[in-house]
PDB file of N, CA and C in Angstrom:
ATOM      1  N   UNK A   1       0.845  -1.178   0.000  1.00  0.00           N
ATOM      2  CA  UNK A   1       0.000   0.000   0.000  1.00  0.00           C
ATOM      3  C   UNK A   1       0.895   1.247   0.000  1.00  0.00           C
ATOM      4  N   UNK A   2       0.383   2.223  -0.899  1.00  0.00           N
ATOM      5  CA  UNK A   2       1.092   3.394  -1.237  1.00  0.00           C
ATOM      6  C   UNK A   2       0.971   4.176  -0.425  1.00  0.00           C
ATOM      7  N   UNK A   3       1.636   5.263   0.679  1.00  0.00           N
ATOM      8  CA  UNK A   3       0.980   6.236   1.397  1.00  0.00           C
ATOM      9  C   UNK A   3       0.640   7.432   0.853  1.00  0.00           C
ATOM     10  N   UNK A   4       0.419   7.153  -0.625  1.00  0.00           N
ATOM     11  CA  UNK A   4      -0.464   8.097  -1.793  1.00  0.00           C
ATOM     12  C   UNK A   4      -1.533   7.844  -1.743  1.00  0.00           C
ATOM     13  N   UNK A   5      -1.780   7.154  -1.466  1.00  0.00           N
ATOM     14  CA  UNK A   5      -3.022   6.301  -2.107  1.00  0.00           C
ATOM     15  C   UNK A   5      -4.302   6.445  -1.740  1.00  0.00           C
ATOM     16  N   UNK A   6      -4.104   6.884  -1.026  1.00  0.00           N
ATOM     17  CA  UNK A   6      -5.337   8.219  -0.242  1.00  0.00           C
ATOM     18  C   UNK A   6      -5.865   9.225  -1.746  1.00  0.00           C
ATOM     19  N   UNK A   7      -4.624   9.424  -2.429  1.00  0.00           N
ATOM     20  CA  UNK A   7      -5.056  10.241  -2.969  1.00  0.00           C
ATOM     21  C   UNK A   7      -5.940  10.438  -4.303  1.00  0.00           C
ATOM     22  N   UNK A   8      -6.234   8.914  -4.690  1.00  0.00           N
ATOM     23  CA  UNK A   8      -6.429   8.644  -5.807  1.00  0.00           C
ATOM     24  C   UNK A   8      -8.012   7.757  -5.220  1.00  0.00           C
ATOM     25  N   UNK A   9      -9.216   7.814  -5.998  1.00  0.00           N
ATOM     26  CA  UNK A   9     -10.421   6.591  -5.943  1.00  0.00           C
ATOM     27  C   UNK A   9     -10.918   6.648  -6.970  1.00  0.00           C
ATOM     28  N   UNK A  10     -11.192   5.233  -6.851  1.00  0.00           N
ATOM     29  CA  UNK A  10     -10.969   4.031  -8.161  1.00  0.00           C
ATOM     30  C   UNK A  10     -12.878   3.547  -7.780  1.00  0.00           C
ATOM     31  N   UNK A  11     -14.037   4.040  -9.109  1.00  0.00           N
ATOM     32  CA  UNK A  11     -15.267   3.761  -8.668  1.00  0.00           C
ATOM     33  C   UNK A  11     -15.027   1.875  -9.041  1.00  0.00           C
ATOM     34  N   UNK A  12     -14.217   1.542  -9.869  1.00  0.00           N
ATOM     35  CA  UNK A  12     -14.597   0.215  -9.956  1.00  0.00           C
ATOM     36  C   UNK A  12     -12.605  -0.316  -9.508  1.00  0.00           C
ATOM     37  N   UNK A  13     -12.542  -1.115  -8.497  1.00  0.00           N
ATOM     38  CA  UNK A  13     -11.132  -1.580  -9.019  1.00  0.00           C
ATOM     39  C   UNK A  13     -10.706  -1.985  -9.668  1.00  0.00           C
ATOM     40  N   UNK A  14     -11.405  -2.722 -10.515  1.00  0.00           N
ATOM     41  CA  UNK A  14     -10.735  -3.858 -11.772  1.00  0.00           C
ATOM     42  C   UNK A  14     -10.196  -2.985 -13.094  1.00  0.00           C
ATOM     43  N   UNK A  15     -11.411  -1.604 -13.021  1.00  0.00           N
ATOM     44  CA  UNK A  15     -11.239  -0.982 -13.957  1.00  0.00           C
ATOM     45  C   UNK A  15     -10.218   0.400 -14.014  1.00  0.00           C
ATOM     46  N   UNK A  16      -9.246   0.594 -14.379  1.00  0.00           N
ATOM     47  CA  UNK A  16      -8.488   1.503 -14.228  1.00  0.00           C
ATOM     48  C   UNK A  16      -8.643   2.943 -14.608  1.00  0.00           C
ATOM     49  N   UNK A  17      -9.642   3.233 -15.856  1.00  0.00           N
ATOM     50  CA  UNK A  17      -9.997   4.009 -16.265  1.00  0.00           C
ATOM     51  C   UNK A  17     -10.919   4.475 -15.330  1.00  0.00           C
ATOM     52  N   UNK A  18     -11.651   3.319 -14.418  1.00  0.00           N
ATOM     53  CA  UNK A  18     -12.066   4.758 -13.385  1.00  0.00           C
ATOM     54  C   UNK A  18     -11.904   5.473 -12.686  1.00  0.00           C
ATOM     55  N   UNK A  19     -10.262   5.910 -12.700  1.00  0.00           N
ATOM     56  CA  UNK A  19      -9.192   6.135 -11.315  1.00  0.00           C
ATOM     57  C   UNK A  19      -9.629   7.938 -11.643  1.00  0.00           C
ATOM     58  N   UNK A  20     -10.277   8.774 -10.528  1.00  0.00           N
ATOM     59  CA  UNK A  20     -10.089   9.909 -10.650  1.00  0.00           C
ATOM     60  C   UNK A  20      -9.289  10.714  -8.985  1.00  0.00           C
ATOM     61  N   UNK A  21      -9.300  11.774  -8.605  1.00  0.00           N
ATOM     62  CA  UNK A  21      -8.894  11.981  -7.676  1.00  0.00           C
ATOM     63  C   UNK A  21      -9.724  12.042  -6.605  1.00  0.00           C
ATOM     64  N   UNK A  22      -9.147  11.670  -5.052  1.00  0.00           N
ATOM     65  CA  UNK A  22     -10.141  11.755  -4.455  1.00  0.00           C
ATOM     66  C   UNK A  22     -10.460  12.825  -3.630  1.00  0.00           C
ATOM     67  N   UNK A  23     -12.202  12.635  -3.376  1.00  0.00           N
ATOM     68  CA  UNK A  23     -13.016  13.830  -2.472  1.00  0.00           C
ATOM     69  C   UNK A  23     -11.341  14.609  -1.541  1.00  0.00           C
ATOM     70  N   UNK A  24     -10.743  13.964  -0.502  1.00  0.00           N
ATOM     71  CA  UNK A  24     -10.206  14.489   0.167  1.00  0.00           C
ATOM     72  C   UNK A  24      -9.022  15.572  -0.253  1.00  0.00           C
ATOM     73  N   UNK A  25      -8.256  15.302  -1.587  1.00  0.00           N
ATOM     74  CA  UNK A  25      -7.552  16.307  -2.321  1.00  0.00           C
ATOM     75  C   UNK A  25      -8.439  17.728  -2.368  1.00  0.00           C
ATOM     76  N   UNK A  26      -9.230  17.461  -2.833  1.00  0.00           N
ATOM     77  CA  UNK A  26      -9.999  18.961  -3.681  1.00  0.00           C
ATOM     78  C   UNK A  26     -10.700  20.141  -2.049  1.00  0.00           C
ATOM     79  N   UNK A  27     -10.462  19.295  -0.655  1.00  0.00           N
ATOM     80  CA  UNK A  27     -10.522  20.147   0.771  1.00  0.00           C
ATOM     81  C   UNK A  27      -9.506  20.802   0.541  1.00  0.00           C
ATOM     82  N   UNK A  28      -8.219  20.956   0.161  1.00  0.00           N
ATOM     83  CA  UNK A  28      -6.877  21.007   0.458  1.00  0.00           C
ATOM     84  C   UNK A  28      -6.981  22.521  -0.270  1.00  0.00           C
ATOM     85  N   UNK A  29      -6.390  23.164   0.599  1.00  0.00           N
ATOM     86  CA  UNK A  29      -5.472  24.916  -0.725  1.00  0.00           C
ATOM     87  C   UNK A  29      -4.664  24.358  -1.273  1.00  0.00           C
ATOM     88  N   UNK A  30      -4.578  25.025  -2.350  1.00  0.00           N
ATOM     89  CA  UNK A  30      -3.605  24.985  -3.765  1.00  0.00           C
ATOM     90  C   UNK A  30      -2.482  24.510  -3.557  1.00  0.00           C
ATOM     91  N   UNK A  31      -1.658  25.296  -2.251  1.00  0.00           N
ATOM     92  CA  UNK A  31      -0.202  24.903  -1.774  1.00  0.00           C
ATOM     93  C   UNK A  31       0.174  23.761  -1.280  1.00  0.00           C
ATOM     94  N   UNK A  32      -0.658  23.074  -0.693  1.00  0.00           N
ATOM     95  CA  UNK A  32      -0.766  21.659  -0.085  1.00  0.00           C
ATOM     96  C   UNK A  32      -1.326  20.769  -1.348  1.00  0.00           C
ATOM     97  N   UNK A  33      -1.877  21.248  -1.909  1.00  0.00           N
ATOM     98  CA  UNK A  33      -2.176  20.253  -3.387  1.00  0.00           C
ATOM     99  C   UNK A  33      -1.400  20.126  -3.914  1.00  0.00           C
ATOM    100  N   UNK A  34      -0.831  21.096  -4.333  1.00  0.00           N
ATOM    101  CA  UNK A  34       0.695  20.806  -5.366  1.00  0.00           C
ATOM    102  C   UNK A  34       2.008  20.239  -4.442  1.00  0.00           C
ATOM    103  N   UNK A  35       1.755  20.364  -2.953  1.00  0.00           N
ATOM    104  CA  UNK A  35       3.156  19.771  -2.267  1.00  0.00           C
ATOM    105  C   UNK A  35       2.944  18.050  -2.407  1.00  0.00           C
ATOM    106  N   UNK A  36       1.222  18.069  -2.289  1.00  0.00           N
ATOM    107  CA  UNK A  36       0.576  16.634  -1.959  1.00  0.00           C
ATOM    108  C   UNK A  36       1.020  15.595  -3.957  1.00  0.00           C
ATOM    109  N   UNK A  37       1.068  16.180  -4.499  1.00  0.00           N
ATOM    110  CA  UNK A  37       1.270  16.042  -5.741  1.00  0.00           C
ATOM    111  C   UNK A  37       2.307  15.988  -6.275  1.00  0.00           C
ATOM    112  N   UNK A  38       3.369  16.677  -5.430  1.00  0.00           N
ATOM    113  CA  UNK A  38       5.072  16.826  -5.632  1.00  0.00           C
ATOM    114  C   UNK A  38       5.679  15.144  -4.936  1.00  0.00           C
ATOM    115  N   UNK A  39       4.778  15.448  -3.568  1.00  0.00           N
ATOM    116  CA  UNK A  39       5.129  13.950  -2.959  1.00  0.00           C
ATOM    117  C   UNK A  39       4.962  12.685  -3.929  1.00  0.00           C
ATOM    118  N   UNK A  40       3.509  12.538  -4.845  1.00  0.00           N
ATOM    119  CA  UNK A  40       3.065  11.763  -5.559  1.00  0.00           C
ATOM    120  C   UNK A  40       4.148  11.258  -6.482  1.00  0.00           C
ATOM    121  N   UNK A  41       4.361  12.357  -7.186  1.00  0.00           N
ATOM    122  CA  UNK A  41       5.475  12.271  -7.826  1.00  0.00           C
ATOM    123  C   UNK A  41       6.622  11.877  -7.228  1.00  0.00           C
ATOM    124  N   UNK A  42       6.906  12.123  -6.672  1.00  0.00           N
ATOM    125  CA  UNK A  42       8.841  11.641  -5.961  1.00  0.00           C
ATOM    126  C   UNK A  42       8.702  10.308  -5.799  1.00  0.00           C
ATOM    127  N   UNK A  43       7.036  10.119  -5.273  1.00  0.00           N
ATOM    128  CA  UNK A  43       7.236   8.437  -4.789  1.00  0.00           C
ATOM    129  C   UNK A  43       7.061   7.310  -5.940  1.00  0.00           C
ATOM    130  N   UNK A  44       5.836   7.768  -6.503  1.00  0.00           N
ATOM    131  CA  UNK A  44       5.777   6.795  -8.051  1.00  0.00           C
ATOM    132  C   UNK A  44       5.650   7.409  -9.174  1.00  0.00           C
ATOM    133  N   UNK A  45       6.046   8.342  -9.619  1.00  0.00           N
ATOM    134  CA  UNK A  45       6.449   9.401 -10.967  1.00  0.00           C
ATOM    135  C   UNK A  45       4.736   9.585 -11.278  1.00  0.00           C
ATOM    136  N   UNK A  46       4.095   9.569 -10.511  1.00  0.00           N
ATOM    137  CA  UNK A  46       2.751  10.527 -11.228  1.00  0.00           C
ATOM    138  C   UNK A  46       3.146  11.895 -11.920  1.00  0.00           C
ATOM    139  N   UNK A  47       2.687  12.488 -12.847  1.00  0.00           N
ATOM    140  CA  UNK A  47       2.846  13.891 -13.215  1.00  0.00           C
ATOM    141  C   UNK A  47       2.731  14.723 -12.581  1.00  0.00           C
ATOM    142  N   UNK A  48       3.473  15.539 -12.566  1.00  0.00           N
ATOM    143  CA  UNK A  48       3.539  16.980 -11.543  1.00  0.00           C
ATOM    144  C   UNK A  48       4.430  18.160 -12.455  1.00  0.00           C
ATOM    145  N   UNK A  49       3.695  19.099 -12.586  1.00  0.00           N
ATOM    146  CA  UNK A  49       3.965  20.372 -13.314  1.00  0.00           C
ATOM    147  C   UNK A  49       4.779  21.349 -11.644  1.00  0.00           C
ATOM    148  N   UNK A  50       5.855  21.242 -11.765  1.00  0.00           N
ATOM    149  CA  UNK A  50       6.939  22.479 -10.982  1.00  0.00           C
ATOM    150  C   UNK A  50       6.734  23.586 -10.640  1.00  0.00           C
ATOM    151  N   UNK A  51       5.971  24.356 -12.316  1.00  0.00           N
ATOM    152  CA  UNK A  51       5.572  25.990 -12.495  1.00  0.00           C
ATOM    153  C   UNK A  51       4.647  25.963 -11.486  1.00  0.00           C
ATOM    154  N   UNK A  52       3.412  24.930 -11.281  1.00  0.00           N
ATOM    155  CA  UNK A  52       2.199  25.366 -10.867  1.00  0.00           C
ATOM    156  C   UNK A  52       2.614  25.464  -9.162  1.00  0.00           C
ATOM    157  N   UNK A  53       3.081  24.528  -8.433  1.00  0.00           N
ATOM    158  CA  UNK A  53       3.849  24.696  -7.235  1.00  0.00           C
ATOM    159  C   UNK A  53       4.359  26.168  -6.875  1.00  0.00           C
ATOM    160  N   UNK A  54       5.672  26.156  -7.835  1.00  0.00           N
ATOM    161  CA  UNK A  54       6.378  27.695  -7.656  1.00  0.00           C
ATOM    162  C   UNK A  54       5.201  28.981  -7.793  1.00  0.00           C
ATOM    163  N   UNK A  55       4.295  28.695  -8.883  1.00  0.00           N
ATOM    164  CA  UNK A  55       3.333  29.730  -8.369  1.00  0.00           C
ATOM    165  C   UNK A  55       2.793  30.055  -7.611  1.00  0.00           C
ATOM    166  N   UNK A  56       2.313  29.065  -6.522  1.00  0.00           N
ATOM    167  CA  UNK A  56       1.444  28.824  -5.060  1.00  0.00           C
ATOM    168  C   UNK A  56       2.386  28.847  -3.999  1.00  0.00           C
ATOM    169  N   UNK A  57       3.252  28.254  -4.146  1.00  0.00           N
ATOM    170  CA  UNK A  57       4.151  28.372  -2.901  1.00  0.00           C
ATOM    171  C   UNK A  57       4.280  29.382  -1.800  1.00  0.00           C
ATOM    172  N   UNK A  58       4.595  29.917  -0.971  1.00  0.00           N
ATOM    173  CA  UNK A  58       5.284  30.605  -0.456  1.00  0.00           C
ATOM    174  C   UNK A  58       6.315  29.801   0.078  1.00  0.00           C
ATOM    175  N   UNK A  59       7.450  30.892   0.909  1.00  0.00           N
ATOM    176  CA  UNK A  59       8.352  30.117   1.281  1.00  0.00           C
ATOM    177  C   UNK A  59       8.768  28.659   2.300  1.00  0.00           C
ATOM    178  N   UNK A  60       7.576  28.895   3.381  1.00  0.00           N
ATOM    179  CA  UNK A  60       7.395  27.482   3.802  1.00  0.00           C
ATOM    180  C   UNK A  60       7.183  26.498   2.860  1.00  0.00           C
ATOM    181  N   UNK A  61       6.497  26.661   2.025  1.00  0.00           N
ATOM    182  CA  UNK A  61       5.894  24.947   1.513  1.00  0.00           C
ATOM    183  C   UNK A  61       6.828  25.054  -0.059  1.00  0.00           C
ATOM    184  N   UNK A  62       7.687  26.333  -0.381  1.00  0.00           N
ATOM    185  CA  UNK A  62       9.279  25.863  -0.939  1.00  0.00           C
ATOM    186  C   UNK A  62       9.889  25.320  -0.126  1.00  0.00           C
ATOM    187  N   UNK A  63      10.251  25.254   1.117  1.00  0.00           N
ATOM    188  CA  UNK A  63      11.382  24.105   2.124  1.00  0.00           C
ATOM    189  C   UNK A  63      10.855  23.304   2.434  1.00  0.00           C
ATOM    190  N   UNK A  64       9.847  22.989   2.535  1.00  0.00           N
ATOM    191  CA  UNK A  64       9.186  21.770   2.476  1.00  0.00           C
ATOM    192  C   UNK A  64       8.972  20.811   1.466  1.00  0.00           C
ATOM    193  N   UNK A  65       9.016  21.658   0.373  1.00  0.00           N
ATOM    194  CA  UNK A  65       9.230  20.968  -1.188  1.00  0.00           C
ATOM    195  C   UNK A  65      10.842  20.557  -1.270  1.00  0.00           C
ATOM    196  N   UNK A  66      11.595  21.325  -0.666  1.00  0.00           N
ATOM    197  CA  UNK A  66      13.231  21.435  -0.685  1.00  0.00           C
ATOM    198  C   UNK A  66      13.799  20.571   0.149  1.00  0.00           C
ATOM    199  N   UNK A  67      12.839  19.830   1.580  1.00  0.00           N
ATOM    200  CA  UNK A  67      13.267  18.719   2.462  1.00  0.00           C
ATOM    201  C   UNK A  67      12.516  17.742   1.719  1.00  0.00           C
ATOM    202  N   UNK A  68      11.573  17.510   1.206  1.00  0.00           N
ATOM    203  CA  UNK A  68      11.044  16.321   0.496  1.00  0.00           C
ATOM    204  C   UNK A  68      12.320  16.219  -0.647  1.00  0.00           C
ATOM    205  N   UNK A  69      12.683  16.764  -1.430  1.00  0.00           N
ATOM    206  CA  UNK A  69      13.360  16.575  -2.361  1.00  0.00           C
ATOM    207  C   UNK A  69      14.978  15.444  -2.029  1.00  0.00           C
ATOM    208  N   UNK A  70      15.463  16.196  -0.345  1.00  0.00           N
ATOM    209  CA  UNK A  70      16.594  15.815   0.265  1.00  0.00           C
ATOM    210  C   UNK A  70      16.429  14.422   0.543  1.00  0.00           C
ATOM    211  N   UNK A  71      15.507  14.293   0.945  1.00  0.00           N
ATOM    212  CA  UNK A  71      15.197  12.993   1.697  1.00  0.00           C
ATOM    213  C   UNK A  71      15.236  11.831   0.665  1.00  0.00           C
ATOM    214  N   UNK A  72      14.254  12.175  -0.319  1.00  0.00           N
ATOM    215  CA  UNK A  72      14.356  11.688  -1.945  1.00  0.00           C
ATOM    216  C   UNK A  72      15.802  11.494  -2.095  1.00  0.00           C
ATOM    217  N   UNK A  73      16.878  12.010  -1.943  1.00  0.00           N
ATOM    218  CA  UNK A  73      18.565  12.107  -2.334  1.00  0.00           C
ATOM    219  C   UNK A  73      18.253  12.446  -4.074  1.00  0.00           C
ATOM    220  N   UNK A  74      17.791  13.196  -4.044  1.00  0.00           N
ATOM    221  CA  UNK A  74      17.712  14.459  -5.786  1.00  0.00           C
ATOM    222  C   UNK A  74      18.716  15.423  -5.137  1.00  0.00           C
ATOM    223  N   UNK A  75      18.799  15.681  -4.333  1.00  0.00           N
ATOM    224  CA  UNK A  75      19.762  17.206  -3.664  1.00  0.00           C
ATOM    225  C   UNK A  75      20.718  16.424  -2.384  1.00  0.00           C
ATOM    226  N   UNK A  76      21.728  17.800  -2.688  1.00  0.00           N
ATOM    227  CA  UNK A  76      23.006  17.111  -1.696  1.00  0.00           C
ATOM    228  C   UNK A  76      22.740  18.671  -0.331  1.00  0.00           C
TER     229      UNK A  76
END
């Protein structure tokens, strides 16, 4: 089990095409969506657009994007 996996619901499991995002993402502000989405990405390469992050960010949830990244070992 992914500790993503929250983030994603699936109306049928068998069927993959019904994978949309779930209710609990779309509570979230923008900045925590795109950090929640940055994580997604680092852990199993889901898509994640950078720009849209850096646009929302402020500087907390850039070092927070910047310790997720470390931990990942992408940065020294």
């Amino acid at each position: 089990m992914s500790p993503f996996e929250w983030v994603w619901h699936w109306e049928d499991d068998n069927d993959p095409e019904t994978k949309r995002l779930s209710d609990a993402i779309f509570y979230m502000d923008d900045p925590y969506k795109e950090l929640v989405m940055a994580g997604f990405h680092m852990y199993n390469g889901e898509p994640f657009r950078l720009n849209k992050g850096l646009d929302r960010w402020e500087d907390v949830h850039f070092q927070v994007f910047i310790q997720a990244c470390k931990i990942r070992g992408k940065f020294e």
